[in-house]
PDB file of N, CA and C in Angstrom:
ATOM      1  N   UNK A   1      62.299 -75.961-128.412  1.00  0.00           N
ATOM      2  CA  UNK A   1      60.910 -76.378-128.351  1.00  0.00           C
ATOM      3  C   UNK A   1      60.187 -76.109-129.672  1.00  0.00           C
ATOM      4  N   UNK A   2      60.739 -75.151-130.460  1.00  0.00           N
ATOM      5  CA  UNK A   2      59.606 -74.645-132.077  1.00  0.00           C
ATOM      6  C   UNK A   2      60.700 -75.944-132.658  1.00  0.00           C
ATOM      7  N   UNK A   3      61.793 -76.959-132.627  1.00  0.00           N
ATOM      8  CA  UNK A   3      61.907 -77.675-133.368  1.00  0.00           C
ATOM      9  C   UNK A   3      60.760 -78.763-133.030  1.00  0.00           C
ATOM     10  N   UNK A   4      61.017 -79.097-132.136  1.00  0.00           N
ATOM     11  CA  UNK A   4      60.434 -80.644-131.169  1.00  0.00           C
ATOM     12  C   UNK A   4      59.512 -79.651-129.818  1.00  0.00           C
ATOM     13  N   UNK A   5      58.682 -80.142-130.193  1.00  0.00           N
ATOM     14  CA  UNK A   5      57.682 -79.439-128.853  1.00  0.00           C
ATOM     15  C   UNK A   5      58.387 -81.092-127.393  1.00  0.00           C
ATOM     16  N   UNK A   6      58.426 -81.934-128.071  1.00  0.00           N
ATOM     17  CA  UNK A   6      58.674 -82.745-127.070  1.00  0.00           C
ATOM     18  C   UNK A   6      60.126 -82.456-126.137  1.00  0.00           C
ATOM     19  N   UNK A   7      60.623 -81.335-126.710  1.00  0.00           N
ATOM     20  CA  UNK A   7      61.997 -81.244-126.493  1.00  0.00           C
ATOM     21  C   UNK A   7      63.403 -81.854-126.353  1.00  0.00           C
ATOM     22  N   UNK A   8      63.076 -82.794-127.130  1.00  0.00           N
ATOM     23  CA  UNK A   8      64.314 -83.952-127.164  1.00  0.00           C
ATOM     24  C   UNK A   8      65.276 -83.743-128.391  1.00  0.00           C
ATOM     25  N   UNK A   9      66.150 -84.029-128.071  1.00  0.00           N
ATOM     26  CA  UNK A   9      67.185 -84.024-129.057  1.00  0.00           C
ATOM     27  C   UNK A   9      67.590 -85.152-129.329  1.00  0.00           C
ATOM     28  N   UNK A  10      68.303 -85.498-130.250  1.00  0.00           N
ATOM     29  CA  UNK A  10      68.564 -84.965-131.547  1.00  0.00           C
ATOM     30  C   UNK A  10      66.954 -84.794-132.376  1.00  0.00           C
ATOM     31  N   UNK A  11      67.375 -83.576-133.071  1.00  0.00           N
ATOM     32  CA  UNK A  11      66.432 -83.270-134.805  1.00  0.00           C
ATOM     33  C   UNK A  11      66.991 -82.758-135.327  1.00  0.00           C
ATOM     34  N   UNK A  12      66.746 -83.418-136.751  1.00  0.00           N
ATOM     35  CA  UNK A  12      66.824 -83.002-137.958  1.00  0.00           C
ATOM     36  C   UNK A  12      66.282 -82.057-138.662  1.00  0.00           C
ATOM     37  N   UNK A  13      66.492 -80.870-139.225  1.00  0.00           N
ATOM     38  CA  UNK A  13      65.100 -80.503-140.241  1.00  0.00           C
ATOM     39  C   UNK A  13      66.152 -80.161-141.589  1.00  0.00           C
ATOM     40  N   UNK A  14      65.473 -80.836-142.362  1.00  0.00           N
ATOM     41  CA  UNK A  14      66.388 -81.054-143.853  1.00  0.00           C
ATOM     42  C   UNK A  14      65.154 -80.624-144.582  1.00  0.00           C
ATOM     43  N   UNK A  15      64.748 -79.357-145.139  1.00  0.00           N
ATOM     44  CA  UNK A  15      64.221 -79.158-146.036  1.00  0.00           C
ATOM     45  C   UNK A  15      62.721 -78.833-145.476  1.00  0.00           C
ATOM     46  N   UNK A  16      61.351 -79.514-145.418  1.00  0.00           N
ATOM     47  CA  UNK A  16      60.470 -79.528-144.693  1.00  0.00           C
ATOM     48  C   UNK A  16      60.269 -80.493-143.809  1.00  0.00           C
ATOM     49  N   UNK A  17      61.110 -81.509-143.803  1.00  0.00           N
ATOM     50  CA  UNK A  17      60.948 -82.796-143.163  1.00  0.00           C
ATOM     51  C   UNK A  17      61.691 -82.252-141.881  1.00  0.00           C
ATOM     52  N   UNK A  18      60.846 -83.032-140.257  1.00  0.00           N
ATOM     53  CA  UNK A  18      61.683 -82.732-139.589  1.00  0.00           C
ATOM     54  C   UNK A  18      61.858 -84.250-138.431  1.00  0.00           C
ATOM     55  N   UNK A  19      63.085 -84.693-138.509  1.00  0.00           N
ATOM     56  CA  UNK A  19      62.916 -85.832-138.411  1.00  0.00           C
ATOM     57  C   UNK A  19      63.637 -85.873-136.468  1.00  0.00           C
ATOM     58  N   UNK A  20      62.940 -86.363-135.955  1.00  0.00           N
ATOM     59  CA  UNK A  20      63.626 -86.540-134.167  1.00  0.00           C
ATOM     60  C   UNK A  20      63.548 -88.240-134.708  1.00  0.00           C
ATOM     61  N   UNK A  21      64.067 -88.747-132.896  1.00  0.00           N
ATOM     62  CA  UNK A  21      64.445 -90.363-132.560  1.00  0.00           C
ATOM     63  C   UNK A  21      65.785 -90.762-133.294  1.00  0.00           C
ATOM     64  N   UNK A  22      66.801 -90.722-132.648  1.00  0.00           N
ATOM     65  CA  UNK A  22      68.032 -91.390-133.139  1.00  0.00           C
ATOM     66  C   UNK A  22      67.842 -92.480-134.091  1.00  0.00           C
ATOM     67  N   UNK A  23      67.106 -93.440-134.388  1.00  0.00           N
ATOM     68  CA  UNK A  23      67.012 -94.189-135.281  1.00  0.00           C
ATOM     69  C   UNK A  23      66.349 -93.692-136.867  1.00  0.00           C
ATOM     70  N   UNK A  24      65.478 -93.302-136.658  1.00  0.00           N
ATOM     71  CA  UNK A  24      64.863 -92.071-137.874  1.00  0.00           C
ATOM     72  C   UNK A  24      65.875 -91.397-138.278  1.00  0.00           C
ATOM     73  N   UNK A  25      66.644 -90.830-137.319  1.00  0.00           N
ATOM     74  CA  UNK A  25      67.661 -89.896-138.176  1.00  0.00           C
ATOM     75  C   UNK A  25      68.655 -90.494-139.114  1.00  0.00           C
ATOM     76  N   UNK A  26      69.074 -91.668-138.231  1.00  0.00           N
ATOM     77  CA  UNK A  26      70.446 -92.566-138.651  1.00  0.00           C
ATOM     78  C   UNK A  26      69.810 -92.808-139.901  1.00  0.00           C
ATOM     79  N   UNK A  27      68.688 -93.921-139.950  1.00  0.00           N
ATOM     80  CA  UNK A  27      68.203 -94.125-141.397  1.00  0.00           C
ATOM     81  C   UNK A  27      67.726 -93.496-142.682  1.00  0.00           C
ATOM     82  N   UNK A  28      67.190 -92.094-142.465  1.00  0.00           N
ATOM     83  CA  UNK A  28      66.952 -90.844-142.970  1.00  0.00           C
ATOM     84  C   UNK A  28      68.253 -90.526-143.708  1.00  0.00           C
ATOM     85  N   UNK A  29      68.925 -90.104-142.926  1.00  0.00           N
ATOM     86  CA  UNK A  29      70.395 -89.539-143.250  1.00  0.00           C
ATOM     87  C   UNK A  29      71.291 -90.598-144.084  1.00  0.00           C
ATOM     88  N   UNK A  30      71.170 -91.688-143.745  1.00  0.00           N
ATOM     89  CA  UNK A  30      71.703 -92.702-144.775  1.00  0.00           C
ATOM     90  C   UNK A  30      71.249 -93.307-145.428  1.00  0.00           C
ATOM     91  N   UNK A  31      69.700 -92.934-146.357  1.00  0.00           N
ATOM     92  CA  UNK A  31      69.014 -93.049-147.223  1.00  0.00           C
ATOM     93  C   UNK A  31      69.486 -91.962-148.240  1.00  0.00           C
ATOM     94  N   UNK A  32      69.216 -90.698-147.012  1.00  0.00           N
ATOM     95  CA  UNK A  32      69.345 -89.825-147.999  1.00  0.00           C
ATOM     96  C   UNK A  32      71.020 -89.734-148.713  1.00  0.00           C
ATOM     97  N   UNK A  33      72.047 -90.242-148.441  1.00  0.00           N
ATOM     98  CA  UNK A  33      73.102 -90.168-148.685  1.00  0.00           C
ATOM     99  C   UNK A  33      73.759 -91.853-148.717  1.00  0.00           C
ATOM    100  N   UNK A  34      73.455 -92.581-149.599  1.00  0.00           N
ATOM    101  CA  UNK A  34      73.547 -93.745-149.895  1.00  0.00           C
ATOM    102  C   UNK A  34      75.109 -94.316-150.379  1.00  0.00           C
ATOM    103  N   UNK A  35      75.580 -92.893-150.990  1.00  0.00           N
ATOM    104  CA  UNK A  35      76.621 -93.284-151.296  1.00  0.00           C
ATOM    105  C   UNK A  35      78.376 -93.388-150.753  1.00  0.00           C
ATOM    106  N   UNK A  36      77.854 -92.268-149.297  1.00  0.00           N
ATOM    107  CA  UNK A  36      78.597 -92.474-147.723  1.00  0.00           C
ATOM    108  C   UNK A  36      78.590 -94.010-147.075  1.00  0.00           C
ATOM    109  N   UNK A  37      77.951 -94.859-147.707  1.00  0.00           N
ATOM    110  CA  UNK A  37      77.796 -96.019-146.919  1.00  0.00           C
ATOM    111  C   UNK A  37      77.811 -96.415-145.634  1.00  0.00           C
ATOM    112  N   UNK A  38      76.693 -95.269-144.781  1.00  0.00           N
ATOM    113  CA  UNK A  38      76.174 -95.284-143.700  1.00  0.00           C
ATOM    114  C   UNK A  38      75.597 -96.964-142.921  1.00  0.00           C
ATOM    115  N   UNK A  39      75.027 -97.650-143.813  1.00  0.00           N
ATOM    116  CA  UNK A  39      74.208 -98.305-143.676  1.00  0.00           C
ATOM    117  C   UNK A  39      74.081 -99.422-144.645  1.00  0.00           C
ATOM    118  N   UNK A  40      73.803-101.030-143.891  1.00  0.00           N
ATOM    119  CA  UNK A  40      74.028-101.663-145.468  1.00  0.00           C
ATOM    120  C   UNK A  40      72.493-101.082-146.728  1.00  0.00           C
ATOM    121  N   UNK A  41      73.448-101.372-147.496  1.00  0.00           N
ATOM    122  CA  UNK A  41      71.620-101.030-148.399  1.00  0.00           C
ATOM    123  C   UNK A  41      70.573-101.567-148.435  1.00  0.00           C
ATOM    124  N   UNK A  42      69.648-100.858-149.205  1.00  0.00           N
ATOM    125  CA  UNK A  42      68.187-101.678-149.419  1.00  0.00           C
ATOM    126  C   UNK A  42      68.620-102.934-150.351  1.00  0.00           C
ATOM    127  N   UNK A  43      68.307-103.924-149.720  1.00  0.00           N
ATOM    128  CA  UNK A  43      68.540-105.478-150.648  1.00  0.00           C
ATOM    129  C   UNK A  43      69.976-106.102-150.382  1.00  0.00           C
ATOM    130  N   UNK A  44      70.789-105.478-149.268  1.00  0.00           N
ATOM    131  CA  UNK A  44      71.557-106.398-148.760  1.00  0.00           C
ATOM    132  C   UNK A  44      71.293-106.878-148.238  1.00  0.00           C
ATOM    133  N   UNK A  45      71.644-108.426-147.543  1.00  0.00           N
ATOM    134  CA  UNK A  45      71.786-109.314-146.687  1.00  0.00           C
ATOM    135  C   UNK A  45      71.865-108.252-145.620  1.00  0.00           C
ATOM    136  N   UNK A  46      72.841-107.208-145.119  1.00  0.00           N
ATOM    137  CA  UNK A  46      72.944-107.298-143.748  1.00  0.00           C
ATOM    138  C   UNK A  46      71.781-105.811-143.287  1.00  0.00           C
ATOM    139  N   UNK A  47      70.833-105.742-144.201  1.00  0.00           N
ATOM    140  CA  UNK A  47      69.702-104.911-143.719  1.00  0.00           C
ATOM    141  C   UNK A  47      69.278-105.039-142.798  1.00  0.00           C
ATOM    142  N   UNK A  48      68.363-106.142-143.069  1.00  0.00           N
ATOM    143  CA  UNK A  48      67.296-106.545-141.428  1.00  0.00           C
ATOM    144  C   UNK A  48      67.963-106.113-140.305  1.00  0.00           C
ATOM    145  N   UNK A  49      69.323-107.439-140.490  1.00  0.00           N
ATOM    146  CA  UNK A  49      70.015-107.476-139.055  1.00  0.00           C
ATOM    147  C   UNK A  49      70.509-105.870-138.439  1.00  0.00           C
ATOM    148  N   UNK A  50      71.083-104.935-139.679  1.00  0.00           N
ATOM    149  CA  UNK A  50      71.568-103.899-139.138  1.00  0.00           C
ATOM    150  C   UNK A  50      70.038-102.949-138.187  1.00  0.00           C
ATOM    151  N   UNK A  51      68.826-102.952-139.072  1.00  0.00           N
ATOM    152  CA  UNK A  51      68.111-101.789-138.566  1.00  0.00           C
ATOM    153  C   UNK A  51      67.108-102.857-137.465  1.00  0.00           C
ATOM    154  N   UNK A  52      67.339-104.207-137.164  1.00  0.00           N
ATOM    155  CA  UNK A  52      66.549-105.447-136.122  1.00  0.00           C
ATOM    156  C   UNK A  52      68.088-103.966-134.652  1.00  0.00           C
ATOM    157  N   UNK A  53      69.475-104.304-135.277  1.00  0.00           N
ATOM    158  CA  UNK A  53      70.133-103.738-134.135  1.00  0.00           C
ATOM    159  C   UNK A  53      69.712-102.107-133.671  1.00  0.00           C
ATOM    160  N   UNK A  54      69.354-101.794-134.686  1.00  0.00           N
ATOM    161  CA  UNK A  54      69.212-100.566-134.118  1.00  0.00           C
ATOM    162  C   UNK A  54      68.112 -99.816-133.540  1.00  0.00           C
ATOM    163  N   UNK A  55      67.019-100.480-133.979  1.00  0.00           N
ATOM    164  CA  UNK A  55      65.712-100.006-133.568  1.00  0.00           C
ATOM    165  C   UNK A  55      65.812-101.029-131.900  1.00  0.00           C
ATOM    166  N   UNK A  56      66.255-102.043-131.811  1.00  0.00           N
ATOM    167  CA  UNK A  56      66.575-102.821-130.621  1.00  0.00           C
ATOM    168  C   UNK A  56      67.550-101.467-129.286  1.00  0.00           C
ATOM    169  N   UNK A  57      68.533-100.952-129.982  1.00  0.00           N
ATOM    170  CA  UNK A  57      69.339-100.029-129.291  1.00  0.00           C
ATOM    171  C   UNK A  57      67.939 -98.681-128.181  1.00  0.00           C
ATOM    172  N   UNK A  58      67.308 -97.942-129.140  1.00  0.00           N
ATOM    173  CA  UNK A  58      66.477 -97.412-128.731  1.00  0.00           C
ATOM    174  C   UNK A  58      65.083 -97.982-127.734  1.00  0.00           C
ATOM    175  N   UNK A  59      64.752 -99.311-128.168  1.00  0.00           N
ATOM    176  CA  UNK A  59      63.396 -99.834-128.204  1.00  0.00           C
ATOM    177  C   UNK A  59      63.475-100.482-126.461  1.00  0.00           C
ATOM    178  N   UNK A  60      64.704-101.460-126.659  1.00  0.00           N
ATOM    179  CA  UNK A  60      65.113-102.168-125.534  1.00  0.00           C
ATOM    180  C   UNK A  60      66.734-101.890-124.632  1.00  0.00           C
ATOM    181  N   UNK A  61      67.633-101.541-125.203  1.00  0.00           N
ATOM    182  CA  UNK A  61      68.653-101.390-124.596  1.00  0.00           C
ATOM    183  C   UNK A  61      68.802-100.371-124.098  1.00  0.00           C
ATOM    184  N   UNK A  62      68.241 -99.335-124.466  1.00  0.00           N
ATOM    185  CA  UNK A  62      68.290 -97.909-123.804  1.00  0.00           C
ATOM    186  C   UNK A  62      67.590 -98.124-122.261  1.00  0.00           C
ATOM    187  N   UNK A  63      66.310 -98.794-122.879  1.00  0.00           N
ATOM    188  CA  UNK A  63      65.354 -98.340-121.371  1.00  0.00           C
ATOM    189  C   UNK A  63      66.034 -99.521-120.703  1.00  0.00           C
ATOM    190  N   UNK A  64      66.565-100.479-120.641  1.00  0.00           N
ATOM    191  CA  UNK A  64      67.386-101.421-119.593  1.00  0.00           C
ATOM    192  C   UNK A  64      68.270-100.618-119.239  1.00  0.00           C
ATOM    193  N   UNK A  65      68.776-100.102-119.934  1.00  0.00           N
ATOM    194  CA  UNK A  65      70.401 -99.179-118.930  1.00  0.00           C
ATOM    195  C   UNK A  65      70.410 -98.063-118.430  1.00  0.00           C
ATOM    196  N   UNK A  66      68.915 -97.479-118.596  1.00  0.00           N
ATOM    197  CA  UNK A  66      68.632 -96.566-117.818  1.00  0.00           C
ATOM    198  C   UNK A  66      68.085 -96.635-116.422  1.00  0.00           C
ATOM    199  N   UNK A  67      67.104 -98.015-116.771  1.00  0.00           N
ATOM    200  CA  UNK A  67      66.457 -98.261-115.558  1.00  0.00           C
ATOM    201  C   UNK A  67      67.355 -99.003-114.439  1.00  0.00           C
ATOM    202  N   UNK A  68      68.431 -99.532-115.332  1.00  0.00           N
ATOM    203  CA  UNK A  68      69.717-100.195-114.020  1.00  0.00           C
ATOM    204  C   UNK A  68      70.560 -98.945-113.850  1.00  0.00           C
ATOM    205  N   UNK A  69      70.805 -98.095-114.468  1.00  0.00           N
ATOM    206  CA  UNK A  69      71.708 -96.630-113.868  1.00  0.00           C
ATOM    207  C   UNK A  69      70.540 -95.933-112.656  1.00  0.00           C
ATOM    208  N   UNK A  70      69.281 -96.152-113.157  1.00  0.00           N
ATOM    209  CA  UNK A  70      69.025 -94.884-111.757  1.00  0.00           C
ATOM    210  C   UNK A  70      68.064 -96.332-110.904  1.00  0.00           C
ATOM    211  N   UNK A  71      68.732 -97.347-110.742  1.00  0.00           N
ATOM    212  CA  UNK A  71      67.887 -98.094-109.977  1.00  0.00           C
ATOM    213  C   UNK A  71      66.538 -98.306-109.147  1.00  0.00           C
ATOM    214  N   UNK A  72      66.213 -98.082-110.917  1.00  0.00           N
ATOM    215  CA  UNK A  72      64.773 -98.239-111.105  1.00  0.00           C
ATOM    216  C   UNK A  72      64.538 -99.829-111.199  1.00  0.00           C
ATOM    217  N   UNK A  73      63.467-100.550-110.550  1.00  0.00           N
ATOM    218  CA  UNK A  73      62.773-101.892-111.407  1.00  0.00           C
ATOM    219  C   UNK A  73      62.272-101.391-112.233  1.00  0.00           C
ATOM    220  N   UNK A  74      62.159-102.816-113.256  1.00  0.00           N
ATOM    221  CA  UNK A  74      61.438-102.442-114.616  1.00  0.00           C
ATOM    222  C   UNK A  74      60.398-103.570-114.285  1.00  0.00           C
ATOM    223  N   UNK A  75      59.476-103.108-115.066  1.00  0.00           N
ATOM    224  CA  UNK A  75      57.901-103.286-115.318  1.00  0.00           C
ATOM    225  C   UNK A  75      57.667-104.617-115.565  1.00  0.00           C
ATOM    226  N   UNK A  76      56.779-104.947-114.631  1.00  0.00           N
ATOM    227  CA  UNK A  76      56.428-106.397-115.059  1.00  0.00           C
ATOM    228  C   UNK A  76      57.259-107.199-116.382  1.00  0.00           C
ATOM    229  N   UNK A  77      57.033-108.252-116.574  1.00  0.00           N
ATOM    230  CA  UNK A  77      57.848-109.209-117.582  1.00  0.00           C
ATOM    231  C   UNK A  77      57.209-108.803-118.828  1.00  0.00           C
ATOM    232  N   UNK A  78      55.847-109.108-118.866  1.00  0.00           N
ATOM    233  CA  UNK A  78      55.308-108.593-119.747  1.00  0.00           C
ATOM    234  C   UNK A  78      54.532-107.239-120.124  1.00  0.00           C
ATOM    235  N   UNK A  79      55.148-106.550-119.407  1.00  0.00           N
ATOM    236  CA  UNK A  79      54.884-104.866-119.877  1.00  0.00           C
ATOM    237  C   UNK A  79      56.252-104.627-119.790  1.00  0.00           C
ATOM    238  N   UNK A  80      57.395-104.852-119.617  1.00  0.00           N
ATOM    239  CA  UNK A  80      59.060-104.646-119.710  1.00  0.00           C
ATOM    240  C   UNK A  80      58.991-104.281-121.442  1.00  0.00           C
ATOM    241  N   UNK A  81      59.626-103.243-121.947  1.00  0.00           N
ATOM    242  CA  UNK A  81      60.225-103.017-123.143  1.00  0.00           C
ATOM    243  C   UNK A  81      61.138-103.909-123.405  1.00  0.00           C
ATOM    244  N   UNK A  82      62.204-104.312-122.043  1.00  0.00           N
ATOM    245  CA  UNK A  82      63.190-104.836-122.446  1.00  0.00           C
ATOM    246  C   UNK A  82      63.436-106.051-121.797  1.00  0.00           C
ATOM    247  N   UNK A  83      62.545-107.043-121.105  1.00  0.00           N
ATOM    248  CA  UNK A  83      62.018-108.081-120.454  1.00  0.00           C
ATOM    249  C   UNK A  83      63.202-108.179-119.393  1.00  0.00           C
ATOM    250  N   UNK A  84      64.153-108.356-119.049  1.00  0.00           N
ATOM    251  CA  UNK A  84      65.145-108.165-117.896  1.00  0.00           C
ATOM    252  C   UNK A  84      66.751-107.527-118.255  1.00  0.00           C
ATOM    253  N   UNK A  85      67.296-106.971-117.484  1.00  0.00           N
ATOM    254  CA  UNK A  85      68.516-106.381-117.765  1.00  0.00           C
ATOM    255  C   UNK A  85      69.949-107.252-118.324  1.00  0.00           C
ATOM    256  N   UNK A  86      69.533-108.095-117.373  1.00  0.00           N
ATOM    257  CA  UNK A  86      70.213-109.586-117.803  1.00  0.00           C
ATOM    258  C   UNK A  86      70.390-110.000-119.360  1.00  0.00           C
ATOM    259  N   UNK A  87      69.520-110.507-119.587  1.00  0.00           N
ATOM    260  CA  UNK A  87      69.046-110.907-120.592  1.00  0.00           C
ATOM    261  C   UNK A  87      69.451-109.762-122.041  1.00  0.00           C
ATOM    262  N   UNK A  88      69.163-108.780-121.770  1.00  0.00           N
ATOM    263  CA  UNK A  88      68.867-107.929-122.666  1.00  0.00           C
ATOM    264  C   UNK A  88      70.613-107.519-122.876  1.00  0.00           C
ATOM    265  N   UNK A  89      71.490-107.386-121.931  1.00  0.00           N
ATOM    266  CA  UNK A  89      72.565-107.254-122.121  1.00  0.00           C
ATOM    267  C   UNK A  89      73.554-108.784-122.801  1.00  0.00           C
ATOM    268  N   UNK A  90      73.228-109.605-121.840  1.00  0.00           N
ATOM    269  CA  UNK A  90      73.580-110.863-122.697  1.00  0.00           C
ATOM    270  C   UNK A  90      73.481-110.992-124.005  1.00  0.00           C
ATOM    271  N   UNK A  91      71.827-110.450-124.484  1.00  0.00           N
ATOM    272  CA  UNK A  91      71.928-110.227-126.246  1.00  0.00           C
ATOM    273  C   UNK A  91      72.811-109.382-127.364  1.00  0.00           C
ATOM    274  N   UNK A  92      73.242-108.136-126.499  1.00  0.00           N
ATOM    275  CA  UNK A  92      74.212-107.545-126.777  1.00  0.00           C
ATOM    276  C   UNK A  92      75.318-108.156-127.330  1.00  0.00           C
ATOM    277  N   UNK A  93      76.099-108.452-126.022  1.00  0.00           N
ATOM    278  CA  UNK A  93      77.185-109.693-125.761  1.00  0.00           C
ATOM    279  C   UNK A  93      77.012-110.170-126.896  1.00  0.00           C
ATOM    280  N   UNK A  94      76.095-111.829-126.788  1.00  0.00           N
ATOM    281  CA  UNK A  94      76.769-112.871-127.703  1.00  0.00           C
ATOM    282  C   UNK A  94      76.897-111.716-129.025  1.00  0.00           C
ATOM    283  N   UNK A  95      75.737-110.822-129.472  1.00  0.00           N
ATOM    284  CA  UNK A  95      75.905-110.892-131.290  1.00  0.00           C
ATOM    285  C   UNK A  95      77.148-110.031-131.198  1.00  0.00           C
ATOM    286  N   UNK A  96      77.959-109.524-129.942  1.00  0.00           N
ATOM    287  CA  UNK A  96      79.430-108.471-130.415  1.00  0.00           C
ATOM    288  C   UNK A  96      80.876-110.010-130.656  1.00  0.00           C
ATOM    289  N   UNK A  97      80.295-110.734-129.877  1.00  0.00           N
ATOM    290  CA  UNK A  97      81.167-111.855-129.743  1.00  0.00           C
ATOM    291  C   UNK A  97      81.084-112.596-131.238  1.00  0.00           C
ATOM    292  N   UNK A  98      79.720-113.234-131.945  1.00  0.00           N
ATOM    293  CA  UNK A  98      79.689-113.071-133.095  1.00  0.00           C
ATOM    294  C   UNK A  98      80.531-112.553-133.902  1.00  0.00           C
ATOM    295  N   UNK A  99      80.090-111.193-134.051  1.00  0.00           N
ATOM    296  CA  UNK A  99      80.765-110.565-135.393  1.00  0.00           C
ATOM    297  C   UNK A  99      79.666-110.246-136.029  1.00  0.00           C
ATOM    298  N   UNK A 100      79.997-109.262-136.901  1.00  0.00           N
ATOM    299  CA  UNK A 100      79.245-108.850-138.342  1.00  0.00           C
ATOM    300  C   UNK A 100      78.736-109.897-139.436  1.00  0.00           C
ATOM    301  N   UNK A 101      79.869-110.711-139.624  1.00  0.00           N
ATOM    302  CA  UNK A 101      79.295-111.838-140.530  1.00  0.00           C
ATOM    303  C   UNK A 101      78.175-112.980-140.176  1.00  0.00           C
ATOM    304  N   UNK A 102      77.974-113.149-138.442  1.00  0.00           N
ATOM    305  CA  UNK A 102      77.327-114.088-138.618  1.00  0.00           C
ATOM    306  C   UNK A 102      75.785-113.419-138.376  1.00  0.00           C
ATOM    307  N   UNK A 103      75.231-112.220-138.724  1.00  0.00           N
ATOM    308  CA  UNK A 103      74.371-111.369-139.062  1.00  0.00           C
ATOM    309  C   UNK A 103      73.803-111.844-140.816  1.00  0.00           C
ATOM    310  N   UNK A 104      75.056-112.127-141.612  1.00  0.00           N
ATOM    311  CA  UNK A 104      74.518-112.684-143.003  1.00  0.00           C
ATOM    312  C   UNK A 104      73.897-113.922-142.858  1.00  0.00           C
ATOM    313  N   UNK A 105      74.424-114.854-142.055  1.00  0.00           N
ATOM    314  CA  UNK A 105      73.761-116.221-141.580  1.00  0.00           C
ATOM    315  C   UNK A 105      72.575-116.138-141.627  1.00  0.00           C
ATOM    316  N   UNK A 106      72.184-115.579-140.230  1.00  0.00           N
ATOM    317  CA  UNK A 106      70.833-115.486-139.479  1.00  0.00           C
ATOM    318  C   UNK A 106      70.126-114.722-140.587  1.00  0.00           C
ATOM    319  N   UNK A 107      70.274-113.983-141.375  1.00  0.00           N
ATOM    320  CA  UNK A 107      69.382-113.317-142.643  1.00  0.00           C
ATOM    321  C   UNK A 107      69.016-113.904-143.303  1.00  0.00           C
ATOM    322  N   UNK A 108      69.917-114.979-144.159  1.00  0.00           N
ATOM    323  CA  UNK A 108      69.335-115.804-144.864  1.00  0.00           C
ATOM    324  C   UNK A 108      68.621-117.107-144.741  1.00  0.00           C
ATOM    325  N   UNK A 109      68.139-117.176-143.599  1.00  0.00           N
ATOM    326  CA  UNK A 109      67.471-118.829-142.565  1.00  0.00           C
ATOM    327  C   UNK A 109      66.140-118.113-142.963  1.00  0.00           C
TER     328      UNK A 109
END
């Protein structure tokens, strides 16, 4: 709790910075270490698409697979984080069926 009063895990504290939310960290940590090639870089093509997937992982896919594990409904259509379970997993799907490359596509349109 003296890291995160919210008490969630994961955190970081690197120095004075103290960074919670799985996505903050991921990007934090592979900013700060650029040359691990965590992450595509600043000014690649596959930026957007990588941190569009990952802030998506937290934002929308989490709260869909939580709310279908403890069979919960989710919130109106338009108050839904993640507008239906369906759907939100289907998006998953096609871009794994995709691939990585067609992430450079959709970047450069």
């Amino acid at each position: 709790m003296a890291i995160n009063p919210m008490g969630k895990v994961p955190a970081v504290k690197h120095g004075e910075a103290l960074i919670t939310e799985q996505s903050a960290i991921y990007l934090y940590l592979a900013d700060l270490f650029p040359k691990a090639g965590l992450t595509p870089a600043i000014g690649d093509p596959l930026r957007g698409p990588f941190i569009r997937c990952l802030v998506f992982c937290g934002s929308s896919f989490e709260p869909a697979v939580v709310d279908k594990a403890m069979k919960r409904e989710p919130a109106p259509m338009g108050m839904s984080p993640y507008g239906d379970f369906d759907t939100t997993l289907k998006t998953v799907s096609d871009q794994l069926k995709k691939g990585r490359r067609s992430a450079v596509s959709v970047s450069r349109r």
